[in-house]
Protein backbone atom coordinates (compact mmCIF):
# COMPACT_ATOMS: atom_id res chain seq x y z
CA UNK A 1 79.44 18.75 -57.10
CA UNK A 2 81.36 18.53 -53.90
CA UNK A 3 81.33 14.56 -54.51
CA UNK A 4 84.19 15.19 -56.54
CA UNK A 5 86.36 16.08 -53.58
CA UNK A 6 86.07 12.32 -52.71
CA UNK A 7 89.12 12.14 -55.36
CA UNK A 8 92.17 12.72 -53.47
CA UNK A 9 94.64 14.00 -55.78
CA UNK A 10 92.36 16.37 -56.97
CA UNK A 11 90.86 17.26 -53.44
CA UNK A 12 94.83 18.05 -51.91
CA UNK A 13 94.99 20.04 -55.20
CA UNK A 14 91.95 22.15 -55.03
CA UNK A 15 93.09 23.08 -51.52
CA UNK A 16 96.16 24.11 -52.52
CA UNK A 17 94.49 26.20 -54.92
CA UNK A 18 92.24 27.82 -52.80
CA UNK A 19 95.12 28.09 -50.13
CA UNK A 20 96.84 29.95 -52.43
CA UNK A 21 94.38 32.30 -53.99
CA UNK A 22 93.65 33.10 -50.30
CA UNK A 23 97.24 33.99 -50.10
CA UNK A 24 97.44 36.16 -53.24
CA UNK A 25 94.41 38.16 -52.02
CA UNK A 26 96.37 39.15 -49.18
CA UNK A 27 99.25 40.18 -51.16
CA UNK A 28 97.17 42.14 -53.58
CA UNK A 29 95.79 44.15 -50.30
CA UNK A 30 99.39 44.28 -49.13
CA UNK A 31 100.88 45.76 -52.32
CA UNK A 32 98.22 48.12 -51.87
CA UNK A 33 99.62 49.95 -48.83
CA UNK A 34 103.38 49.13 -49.44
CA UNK A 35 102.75 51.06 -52.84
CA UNK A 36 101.50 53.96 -50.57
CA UNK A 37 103.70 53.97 -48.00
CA UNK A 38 106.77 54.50 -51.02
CA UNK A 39 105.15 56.67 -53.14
CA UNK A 40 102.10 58.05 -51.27
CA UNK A 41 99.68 59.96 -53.47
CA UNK A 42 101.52 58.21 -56.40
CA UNK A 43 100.45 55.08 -54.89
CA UNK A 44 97.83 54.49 -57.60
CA UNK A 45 100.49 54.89 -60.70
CA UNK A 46 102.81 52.67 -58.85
CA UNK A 47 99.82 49.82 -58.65
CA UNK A 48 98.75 50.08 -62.06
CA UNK A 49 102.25 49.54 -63.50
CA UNK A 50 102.63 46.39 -61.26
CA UNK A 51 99.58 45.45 -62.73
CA UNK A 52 100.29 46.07 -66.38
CA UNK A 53 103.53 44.11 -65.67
CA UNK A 54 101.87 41.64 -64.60
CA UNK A 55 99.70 41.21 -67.40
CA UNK A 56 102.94 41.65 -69.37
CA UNK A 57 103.85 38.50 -67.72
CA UNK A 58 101.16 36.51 -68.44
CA UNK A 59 100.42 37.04 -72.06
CA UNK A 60 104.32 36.88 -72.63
CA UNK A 61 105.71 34.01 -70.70
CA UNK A 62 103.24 31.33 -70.27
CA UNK A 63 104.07 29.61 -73.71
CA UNK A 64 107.77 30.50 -72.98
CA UNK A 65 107.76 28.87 -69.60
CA UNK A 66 105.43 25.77 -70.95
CA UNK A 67 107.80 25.69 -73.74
CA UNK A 68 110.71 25.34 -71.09
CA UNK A 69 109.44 23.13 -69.03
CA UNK A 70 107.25 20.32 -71.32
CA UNK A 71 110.02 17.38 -70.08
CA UNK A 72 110.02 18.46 -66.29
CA UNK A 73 107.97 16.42 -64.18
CA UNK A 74 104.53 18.28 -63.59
CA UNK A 75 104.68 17.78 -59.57
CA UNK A 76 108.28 19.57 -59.92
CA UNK A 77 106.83 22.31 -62.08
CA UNK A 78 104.18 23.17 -59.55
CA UNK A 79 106.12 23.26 -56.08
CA UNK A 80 108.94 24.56 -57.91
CA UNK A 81 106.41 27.59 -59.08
CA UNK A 82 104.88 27.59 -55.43
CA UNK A 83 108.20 28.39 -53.66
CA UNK A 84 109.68 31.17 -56.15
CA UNK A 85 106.04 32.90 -55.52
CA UNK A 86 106.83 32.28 -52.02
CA UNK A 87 110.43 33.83 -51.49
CA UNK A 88 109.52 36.77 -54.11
CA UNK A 89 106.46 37.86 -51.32
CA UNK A 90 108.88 36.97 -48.36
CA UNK A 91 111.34 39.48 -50.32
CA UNK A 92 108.45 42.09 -50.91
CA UNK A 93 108.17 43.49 -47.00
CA UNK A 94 111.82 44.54 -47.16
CA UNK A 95 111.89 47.02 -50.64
CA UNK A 96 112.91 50.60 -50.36
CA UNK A 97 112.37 51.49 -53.97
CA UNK A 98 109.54 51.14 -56.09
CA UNK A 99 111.55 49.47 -59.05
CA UNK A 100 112.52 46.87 -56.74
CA UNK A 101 108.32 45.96 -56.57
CA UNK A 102 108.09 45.86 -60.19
CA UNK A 103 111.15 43.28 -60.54
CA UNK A 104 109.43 41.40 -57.58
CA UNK A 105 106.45 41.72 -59.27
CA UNK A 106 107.67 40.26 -62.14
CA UNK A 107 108.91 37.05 -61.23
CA UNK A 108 106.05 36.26 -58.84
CA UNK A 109 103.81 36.93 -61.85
CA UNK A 110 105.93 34.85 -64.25
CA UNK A 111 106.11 32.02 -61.53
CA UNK A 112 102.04 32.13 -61.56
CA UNK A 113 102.00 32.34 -65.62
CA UNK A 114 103.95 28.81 -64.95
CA UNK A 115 101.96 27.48 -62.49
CA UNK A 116 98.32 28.19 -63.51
CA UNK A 117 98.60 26.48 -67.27
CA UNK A 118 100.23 23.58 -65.41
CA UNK A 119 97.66 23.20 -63.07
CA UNK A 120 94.75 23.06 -64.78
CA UNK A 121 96.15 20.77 -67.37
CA UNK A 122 96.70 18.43 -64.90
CA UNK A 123 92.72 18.29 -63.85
CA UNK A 124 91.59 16.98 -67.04
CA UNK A 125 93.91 13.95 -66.58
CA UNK A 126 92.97 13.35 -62.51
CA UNK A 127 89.26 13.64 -63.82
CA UNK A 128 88.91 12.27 -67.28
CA UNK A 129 85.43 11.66 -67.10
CA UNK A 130 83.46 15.03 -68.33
CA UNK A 131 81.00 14.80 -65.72
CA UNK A 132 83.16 14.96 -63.06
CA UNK A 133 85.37 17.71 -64.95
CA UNK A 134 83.00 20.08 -65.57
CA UNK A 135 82.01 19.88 -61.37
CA UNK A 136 85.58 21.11 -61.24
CA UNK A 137 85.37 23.81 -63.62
CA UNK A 138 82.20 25.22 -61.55
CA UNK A 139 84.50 24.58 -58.14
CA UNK A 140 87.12 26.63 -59.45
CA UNK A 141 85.22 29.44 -60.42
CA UNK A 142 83.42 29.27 -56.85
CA UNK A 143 87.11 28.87 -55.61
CA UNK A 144 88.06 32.59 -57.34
CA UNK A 145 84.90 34.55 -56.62
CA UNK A 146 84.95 33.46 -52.81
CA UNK A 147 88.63 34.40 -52.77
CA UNK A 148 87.60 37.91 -53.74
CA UNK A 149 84.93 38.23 -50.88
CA UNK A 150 87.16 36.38 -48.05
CA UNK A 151 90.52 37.97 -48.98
CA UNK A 152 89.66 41.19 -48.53
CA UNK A 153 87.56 40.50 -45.13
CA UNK A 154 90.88 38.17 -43.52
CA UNK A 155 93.42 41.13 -44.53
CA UNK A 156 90.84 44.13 -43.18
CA UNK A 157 90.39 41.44 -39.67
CA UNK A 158 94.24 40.98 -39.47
CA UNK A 159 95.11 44.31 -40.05
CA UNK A 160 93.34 45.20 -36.66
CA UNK A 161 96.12 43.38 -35.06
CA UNK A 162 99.22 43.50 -37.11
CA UNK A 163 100.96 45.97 -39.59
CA UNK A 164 100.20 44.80 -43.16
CA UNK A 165 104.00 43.38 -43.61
CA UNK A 166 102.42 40.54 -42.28
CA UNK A 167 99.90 39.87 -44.64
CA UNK A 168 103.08 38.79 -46.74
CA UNK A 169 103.95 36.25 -44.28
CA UNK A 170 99.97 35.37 -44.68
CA UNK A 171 100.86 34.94 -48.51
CA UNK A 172 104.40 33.29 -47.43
CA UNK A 173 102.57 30.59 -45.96
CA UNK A 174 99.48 29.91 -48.34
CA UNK A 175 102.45 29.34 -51.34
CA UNK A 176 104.23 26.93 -48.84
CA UNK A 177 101.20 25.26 -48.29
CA UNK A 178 100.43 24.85 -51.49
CA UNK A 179 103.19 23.29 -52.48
CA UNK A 180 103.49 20.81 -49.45
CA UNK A 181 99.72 19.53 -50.34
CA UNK A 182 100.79 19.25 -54.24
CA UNK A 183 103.96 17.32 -52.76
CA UNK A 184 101.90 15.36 -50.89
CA UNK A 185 99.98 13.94 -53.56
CA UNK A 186 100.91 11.87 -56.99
CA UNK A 187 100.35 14.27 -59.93
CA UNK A 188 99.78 12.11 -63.44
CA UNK A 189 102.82 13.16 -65.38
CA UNK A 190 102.63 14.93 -69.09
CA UNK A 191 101.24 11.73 -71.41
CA UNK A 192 104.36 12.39 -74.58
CA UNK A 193 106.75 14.85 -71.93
CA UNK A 194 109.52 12.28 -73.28
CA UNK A 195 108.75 13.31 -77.23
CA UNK A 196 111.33 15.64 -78.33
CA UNK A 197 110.58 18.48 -80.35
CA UNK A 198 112.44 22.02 -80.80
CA UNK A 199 111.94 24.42 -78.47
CA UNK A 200 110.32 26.45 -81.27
CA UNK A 201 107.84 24.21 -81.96
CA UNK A 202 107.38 23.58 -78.45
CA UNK A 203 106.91 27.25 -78.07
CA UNK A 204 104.70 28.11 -80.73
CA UNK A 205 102.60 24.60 -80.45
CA UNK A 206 100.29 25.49 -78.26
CA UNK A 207 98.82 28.82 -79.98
CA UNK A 208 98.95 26.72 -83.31
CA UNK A 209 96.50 24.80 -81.96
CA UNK A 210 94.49 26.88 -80.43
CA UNK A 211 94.03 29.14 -83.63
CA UNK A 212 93.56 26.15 -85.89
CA UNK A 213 90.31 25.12 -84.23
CA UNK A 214 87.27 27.38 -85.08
CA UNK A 215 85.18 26.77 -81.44
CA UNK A 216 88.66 27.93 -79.39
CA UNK A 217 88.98 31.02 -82.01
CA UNK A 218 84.96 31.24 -80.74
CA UNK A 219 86.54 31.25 -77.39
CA UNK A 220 89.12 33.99 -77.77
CA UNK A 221 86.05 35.97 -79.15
CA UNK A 222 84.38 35.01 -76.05
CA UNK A 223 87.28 35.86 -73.74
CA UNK A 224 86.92 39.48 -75.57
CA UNK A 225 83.64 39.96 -74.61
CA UNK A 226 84.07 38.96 -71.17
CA UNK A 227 86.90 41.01 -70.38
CA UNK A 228 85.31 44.21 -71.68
CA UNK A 229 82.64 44.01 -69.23
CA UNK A 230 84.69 42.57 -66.80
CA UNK A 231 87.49 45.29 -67.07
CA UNK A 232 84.51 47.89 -66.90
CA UNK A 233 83.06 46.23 -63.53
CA UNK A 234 86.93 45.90 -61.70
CA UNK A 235 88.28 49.42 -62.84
CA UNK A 236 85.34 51.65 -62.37
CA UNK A 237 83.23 49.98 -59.81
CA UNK A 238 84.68 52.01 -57.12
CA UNK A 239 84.94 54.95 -59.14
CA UNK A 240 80.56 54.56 -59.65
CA UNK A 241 80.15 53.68 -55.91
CA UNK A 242 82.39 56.05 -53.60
CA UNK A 243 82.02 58.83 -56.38
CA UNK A 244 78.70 58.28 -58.66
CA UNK A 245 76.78 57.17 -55.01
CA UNK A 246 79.13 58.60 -52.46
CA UNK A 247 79.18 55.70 -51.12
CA UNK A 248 81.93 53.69 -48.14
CA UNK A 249 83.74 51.29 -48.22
CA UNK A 250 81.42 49.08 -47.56
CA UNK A 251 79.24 49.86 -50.06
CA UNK A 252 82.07 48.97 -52.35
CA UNK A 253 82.71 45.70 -51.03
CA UNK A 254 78.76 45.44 -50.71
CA UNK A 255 78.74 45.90 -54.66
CA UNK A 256 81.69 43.62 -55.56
CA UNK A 257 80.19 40.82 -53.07
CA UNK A 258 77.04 41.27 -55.65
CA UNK A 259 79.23 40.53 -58.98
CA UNK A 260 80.97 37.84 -56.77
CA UNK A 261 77.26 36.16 -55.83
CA UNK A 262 76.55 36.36 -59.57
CA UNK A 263 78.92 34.59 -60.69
CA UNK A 264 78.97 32.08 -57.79
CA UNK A 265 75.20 31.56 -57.97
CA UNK A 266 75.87 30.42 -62.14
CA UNK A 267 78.97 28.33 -61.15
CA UNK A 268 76.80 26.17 -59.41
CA UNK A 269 73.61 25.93 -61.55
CA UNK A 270 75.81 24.82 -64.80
CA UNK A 271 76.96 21.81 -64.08
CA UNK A 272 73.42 20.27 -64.87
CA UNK A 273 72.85 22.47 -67.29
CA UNK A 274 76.02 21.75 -69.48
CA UNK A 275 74.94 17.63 -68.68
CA UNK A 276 72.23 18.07 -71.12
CA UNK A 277 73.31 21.17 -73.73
CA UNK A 278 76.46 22.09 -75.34
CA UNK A 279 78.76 24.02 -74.40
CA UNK A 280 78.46 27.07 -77.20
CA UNK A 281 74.64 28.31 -76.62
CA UNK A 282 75.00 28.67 -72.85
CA UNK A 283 78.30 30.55 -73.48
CA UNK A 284 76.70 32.52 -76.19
CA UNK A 285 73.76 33.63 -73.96
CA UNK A 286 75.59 34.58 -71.82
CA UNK A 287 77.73 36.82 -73.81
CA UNK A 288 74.80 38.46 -75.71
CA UNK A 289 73.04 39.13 -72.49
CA UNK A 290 76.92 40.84 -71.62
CA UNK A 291 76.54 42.89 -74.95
CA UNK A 292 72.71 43.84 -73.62
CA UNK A 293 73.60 44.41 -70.21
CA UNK A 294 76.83 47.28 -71.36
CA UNK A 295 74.51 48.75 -73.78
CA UNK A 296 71.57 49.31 -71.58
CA UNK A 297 74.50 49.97 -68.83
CA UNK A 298 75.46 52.79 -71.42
CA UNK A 299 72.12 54.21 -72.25
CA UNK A 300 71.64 54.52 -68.60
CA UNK A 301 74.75 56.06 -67.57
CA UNK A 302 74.20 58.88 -70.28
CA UNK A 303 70.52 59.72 -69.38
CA UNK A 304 69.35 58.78 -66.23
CA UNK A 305 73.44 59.54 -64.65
CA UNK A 306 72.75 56.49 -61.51
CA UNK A 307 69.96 53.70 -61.29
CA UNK A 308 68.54 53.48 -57.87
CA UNK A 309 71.34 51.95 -55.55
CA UNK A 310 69.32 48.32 -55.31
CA UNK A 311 69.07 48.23 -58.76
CA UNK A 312 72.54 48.92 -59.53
CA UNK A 313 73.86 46.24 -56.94
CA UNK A 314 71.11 43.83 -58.70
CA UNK A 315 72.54 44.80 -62.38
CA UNK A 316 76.24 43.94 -60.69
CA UNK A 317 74.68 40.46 -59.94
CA UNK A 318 73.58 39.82 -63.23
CA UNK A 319 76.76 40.24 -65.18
CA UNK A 320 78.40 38.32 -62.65
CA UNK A 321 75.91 35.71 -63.23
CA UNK A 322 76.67 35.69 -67.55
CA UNK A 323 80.13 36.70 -66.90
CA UNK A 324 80.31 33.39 -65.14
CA UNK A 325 78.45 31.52 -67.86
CA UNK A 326 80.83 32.90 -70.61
CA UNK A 327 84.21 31.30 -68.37
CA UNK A 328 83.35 28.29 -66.76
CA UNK A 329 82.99 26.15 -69.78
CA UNK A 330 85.97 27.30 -71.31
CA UNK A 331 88.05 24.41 -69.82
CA UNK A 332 85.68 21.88 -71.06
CA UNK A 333 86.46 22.94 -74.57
CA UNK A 334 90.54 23.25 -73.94
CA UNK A 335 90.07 19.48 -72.66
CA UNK A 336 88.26 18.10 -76.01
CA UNK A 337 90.69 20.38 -78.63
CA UNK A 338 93.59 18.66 -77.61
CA UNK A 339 95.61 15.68 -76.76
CA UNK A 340 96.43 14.84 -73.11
CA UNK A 341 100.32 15.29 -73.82
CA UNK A 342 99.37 19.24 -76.28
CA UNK A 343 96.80 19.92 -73.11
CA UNK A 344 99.71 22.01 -71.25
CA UNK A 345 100.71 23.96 -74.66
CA UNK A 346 96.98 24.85 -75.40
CA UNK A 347 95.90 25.56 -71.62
CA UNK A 348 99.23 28.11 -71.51
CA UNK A 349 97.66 29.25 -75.40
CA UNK A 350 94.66 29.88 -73.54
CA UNK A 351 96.14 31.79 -70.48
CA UNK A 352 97.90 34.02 -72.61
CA UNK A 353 95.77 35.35 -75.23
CA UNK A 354 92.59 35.79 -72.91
CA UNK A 355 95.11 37.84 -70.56
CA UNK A 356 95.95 39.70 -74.00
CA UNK A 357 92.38 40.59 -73.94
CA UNK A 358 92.20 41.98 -70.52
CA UNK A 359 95.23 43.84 -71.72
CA UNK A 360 93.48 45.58 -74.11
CA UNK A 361 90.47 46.47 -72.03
CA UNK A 362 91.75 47.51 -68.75
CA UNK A 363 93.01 50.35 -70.36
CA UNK A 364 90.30 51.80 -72.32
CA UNK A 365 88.44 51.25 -68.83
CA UNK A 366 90.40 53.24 -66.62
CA UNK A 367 91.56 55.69 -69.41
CA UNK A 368 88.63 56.09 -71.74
CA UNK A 369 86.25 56.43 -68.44
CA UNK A 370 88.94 59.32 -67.02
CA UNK A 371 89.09 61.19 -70.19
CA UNK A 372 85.55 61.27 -71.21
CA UNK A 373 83.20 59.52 -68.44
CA UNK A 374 81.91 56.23 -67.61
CA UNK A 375 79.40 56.07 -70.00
CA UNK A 376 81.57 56.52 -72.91
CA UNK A 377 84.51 54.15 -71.69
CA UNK A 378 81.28 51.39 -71.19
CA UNK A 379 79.94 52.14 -74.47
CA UNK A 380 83.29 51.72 -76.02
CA UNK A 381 83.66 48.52 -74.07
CA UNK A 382 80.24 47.06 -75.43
CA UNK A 383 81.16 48.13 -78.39
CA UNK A 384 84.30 45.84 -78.19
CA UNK A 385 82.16 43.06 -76.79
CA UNK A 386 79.97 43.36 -79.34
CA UNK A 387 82.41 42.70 -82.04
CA UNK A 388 83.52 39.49 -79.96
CA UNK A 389 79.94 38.39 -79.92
CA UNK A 390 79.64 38.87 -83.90
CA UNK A 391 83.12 37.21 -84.68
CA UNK A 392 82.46 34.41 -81.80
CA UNK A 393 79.19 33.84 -84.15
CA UNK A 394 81.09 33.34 -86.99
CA UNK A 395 84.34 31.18 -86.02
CA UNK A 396 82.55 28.68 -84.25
CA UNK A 397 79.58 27.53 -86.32
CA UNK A 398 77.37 25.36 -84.60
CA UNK A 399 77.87 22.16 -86.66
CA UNK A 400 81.54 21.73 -86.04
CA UNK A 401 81.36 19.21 -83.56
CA UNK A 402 81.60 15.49 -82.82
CA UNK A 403 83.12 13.21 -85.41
CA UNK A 404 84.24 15.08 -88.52
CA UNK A 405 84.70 13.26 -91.54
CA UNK A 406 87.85 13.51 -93.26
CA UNK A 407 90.79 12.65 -95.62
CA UNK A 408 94.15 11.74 -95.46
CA UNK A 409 95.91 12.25 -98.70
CA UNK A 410 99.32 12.33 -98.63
CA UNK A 411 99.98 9.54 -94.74
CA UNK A 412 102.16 6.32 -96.13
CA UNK A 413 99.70 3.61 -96.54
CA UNK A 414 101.44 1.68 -93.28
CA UNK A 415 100.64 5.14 -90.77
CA UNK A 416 99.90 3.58 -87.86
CA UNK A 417 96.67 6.61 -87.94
CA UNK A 418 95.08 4.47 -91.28
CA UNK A 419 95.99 1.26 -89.71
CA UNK A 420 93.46 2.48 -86.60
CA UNK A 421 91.04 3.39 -88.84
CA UNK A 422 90.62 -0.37 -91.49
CA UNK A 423 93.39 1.28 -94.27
CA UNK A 424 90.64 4.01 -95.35
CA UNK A 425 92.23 7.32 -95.82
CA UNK A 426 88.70 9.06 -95.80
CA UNK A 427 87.23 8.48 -92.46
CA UNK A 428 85.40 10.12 -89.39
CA UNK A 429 86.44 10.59 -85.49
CA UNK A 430 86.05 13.58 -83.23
CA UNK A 431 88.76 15.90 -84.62
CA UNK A 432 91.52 17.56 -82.84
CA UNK A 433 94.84 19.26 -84.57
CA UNK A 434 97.93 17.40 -83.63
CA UNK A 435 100.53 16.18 -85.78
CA UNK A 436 98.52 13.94 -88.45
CA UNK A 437 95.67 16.67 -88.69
CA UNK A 438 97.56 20.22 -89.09
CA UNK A 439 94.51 22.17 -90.28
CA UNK A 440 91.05 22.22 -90.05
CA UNK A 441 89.11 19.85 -91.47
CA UNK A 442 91.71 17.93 -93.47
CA UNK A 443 95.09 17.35 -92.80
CA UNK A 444 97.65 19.60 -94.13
């Protein structure tokens, strides 16, 4: 896996993402205590509206800003994203009124719902080979769950020393960084950025596409199912350890580091496994065994109130480890459904609606769980998973893949599509919507 690194565009660029993830870890610690030190015991309703806002963000603006930005040169769209993120948390340590952190939190969030699409359609094209991609899928995921583990440990260590205004000069710096090692490097540009379209096509293409293919509908079902559980675990795990267990703070990071070793632990086993099977039944197993895990979650919570503490921290592990199997594939799919110049429209497609999901599920989470307990808000949520499962089933059926044969009825005889394939209108090649093949299996 790490033999990947040898690549240099993609090694600067993997450090700047894990530079900056470092950096946004700080800031989500730092938001923390700025949100209580302006609203005090309100502190919690202040967080969970920058939160929602930021989901807001990302479900709302990532085709917009794709959309916006399809002719600008990719390097430009990433440092430009870097910097805004950068002066909105150099901005952030001098508010005096809580509205001014949601408008902060706003644009940081829409800079991020700019540069995440962007940057991960740009891997595909610095590693074309699928080998080598998939390595960087599993890197990335490592790259997230390790931020969650050493964020938390670098803010608690510098706050010994310093006030936590300074963990936004911490995230000041990982966004500058990130954008000198992007600038440092040459980033393959869009393949088509000079092909005009208008900007409503530009905005809706990506999400066209995405819905148009059955295994990426699969995936949204997929994304459904993951975020139910996942919601469940990041909105009540503190609730179940420093309430349910009476437990410190410790034992709270002690259970997240579990999740976190999960998922890392399945990041790195895949690669080899995904060498030799396809992509949907290791994503599929692993969201069944989701659906199995919140219903014997739910069961448990209702009868037996707490599992033994070990066993809890070992069921933590577990999800992490399917939750993990249910995500890191999903780039390998977004790579093969698309074009390298409709990559950016479908990744942003992608980073929207599975953010929609979350959307949905953080609420019932923290709301269902206060109203009426944790096991009914998990039930509810496995309940919602289990739907995904069922409809993830049905819209990707197992024998839609490789070529596809097909016909062209209505392409001039001269398209330079039947010229590529002898004159015959009825052919076969792997199949991917774009402009001569509008709808699944035939073209429109």
């Amino acid at each position: 896996m790490i033999s990947i690194l040898r690549n240099t565009t993609y090694a600067a660029l993997f450090s700047a993402q894990v530079i900056a993830l470092i950096g946004t870890g700080l800031l989500t610690v730092a938001l923390g205590l700025l949100a209580f030190d302006l609203a005090g015991d309100r502190a919690g309703l202040v967080l969970g509206m920058a939160y929602t806002i930021k989901m807001v963000a990302y479900v709302g603006l990532s085709p917009i800003a794709q959309a916006l930005v399809h002719r600008w040169p990719r390097k430009a769209v990433l440092i430009g994203a870097d910097l805004i993120r950068a002066a909105v948390a150099l901005c952030l340590p001098f508010v005096t009124e809580i509205w001014q952190v949601y408008v902060l939190v706003f644009v940081l969030q829409s800079a991020s719902a700019t540069f995440t699409p962007a940057f991960q359609a740009a891997i595909p094209d610095i590693l074309p080979a699928e080998e080598d991609y998939t390595r960087a899928l599993s890197l990335s995921r490592l790259a997230y769950d390790l931020e969650n583990l050493i964020s938390p440990a670098a803010a608690a260590l510098l706050l010994t020393v310093v006030s936590y205004s300074w963990l936004f000069v911490g995230t000041v710096l990982g966004f500058v960084a990130s954008a000198v090692l992007v600038f440092a490097v040459t980033v393959p540009p869009v393949a088509g950025h000079q092909i005009s379209r208008p900007f409503r096509e530009r905005l809706l293409r990506g999400t066209r596409i995405y819905l148009a293919t059955p295994h990426l509908r699969g995936l949204l079902a997929l994304n459904l199912v993951a975020a139910s559980v996942g919601a469940f675990v990041l909105v009540n795990t503190v609730v179940l350890v420093r309430v349910g267990y009476g437990g410190t703070e410790t034992d709270l990071a002690v259970a997240m580091a579990c999740f976190g070793a999960g998922s890392m632990t399945a990041a790195l086993l895949l690669p080899p496994v995904l060498d030799r099977m396809p992509d949907r039944p290791v994503m599929l197993v692993g969201a069944a065994s989701l659906v199995g895990l919140s219903i014997m979650g739910t069961v448990v919570l209702a009868v037996l109130d707490l599992p033994v503490w070990l066993i809890f921290l070992c069921l933590w592990a577990v999800i992490g480890f399917f939750y993990s199997c249910v995500m890191t594939p999903s780039g390998r799919l977004l790579r093969r459904s698309a074009h390298s110049e409709d990559r950016p429209a479908v990744f942003a497609a992608q980073f929207a609606l599975s953010h929609a999901c979350w959307l949905l599920t953080y609420p019932v989470a923290g709301w269902v769980g206060l109203a009426f307990g944790l096991d009914v808000a998990l039930g509810l949520l496995g309940g919602i998973a289990l739907i995904g499962l069922v409809l993830a089933r049905l819209l990707w059926p197992a024998e839609m893949t490789g070529e596809i044969e097909h016909e062209h009825t209505d392409l001039p005889t001269d398209h330079p599509h039947l010229r590529a394939h002898h004159g015959q209108r009825r052919h076969a090649h792997v199949f991917v919507i774009d402009d001569e093949h509008r709808v699944w299996p035939t073209q429109g």
